[in-house]
N, C-alpha and C. Protein backbone atom coordinates (compact mmCIF):
# COMPACT_ATOMS: atom_id res chain seq x y z
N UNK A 1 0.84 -1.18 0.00
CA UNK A 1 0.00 0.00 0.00
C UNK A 1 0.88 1.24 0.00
N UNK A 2 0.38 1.78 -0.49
CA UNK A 2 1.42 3.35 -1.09
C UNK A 2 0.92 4.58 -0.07
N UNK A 3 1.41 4.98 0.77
CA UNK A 3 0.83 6.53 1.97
C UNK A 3 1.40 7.42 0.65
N UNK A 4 -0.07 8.56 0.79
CA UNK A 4 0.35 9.42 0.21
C UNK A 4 0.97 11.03 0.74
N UNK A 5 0.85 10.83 1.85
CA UNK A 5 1.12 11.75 2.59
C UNK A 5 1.39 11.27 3.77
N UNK A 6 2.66 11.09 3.59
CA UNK A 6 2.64 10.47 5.07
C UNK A 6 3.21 11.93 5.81
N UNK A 7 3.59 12.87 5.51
CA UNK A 7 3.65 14.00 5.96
C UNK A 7 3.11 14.79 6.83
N UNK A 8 1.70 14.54 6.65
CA UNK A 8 0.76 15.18 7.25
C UNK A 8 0.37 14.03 8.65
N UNK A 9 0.24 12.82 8.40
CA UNK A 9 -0.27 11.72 9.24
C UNK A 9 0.91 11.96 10.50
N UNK A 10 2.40 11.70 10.06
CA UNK A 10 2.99 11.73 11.11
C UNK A 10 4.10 12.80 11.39
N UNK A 11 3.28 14.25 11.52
CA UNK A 11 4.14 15.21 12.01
C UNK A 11 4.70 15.08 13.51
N UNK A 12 6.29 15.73 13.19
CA UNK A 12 6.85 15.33 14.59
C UNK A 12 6.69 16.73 15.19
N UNK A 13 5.99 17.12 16.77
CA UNK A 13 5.95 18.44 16.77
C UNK A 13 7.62 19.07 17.81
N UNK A 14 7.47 20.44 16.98
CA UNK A 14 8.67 21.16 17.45
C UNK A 14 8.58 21.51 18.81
N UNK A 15 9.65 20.60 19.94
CA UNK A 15 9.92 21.20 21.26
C UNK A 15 10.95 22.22 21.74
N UNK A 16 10.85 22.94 20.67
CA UNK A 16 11.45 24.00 21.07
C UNK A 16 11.34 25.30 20.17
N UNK A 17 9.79 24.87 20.81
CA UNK A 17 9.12 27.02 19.93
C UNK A 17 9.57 27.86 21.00
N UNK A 18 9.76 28.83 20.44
CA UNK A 18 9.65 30.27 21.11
C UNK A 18 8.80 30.32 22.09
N UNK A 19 8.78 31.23 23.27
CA UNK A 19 7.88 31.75 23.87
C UNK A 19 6.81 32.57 23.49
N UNK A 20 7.20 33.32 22.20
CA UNK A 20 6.20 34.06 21.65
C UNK A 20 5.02 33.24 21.17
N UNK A 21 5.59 32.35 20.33
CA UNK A 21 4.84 31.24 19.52
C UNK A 21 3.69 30.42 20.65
N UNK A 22 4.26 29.82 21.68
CA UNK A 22 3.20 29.59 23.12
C UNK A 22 2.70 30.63 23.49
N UNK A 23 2.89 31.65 23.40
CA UNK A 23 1.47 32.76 24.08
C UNK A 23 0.63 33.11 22.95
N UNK A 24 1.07 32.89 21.27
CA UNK A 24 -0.16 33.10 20.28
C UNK A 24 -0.88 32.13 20.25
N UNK A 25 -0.39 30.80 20.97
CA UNK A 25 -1.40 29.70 20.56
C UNK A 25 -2.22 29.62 21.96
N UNK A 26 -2.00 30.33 22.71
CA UNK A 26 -2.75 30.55 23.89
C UNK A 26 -3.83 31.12 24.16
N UNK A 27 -3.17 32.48 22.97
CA UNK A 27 -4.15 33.25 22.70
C UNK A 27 -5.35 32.98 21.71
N UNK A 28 -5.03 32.13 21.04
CA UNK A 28 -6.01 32.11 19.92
C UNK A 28 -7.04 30.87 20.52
N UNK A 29 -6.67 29.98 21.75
CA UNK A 29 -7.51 28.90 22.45
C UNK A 29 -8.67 30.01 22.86
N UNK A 30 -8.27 30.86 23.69
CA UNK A 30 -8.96 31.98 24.41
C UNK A 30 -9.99 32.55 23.71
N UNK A 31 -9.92 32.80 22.36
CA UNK A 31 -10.44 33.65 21.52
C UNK A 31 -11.61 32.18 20.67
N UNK A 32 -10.77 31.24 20.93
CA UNK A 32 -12.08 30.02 20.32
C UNK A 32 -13.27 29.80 21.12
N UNK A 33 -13.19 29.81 22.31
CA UNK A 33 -14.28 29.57 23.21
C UNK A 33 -15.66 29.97 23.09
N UNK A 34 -15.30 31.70 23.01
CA UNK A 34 -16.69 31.99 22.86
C UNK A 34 -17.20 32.06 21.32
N UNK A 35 -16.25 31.50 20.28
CA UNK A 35 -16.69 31.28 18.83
C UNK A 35 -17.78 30.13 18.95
N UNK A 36 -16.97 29.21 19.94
CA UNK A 36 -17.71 28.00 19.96
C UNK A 36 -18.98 27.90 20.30
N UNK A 37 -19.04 28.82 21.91
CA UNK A 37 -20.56 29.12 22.74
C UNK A 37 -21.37 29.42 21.29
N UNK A 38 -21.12 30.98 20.96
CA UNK A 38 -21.18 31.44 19.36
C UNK A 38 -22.45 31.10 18.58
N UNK A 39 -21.50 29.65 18.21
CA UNK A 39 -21.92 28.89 17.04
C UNK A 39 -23.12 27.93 17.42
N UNK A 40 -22.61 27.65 18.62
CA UNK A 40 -23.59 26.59 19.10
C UNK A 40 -25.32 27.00 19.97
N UNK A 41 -24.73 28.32 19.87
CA UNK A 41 -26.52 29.17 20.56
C UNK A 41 -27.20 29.17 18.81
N UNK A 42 -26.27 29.55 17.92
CA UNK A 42 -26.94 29.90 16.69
C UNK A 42 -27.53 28.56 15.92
N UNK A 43 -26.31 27.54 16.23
CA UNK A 43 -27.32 26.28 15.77
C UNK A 43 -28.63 25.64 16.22
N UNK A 44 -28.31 25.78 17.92
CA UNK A 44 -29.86 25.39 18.89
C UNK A 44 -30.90 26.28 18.15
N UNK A 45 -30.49 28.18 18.18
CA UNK A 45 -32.00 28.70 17.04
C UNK A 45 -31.99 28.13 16.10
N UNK A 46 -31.48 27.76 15.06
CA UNK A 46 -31.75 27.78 13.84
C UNK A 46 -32.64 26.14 13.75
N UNK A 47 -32.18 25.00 14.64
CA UNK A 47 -33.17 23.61 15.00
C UNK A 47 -34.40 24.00 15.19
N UNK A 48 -34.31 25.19 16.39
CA UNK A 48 -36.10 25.38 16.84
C UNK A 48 -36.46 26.25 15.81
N UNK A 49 -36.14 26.91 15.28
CA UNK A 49 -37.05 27.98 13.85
C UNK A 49 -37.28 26.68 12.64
N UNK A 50 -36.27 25.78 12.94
CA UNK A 50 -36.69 24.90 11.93
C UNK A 50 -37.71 24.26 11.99
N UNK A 51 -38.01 23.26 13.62
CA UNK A 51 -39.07 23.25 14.16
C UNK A 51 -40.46 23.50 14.03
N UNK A 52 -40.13 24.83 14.47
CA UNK A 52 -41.78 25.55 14.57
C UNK A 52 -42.06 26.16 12.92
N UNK A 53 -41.54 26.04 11.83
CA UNK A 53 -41.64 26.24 11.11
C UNK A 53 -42.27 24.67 10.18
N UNK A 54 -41.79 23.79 10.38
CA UNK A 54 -42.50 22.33 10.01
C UNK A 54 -43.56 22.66 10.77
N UNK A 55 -43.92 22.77 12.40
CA UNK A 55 -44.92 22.72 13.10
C UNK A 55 -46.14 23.44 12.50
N UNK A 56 -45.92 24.67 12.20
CA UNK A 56 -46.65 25.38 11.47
C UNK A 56 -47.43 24.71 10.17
N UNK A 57 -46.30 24.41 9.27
CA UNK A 57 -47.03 24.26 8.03
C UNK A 57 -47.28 22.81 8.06
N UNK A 58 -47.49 22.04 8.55
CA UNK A 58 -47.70 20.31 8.56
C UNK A 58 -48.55 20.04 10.14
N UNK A 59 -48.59 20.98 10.76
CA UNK A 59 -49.38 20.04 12.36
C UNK A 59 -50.48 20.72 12.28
């Protein structure tokens, strides 16, 4: 069997970033969180509008 990337499958990660490099990836965890809350209040509306919108036209 032929990997075509084995590049990507088995990256070795670098132990010895910068300090700068650990506080941007720190920062950008920080900044995901409430993308996530975010996304996930907008999906719960968009289920129930979907919802009451079948409810409407079919019940």
């Amino acid at each position: 069997m032929i990997k075509l990337f084995p590049n990507l499958i088995y990256k070795k990660r670098d132990r010895n970033l910068p300090s700068s490099k650990s506080k941007l990836k720190k920062e950008e965890n920080g900044k995901s969180k409430p993308l996530i809350v975010f996304g996930f209040i907008i999906s719960l509306t968009s289920i129930f509008l979907l919802l009451f919108t079948i409810n409407n036209k079919f019940g």
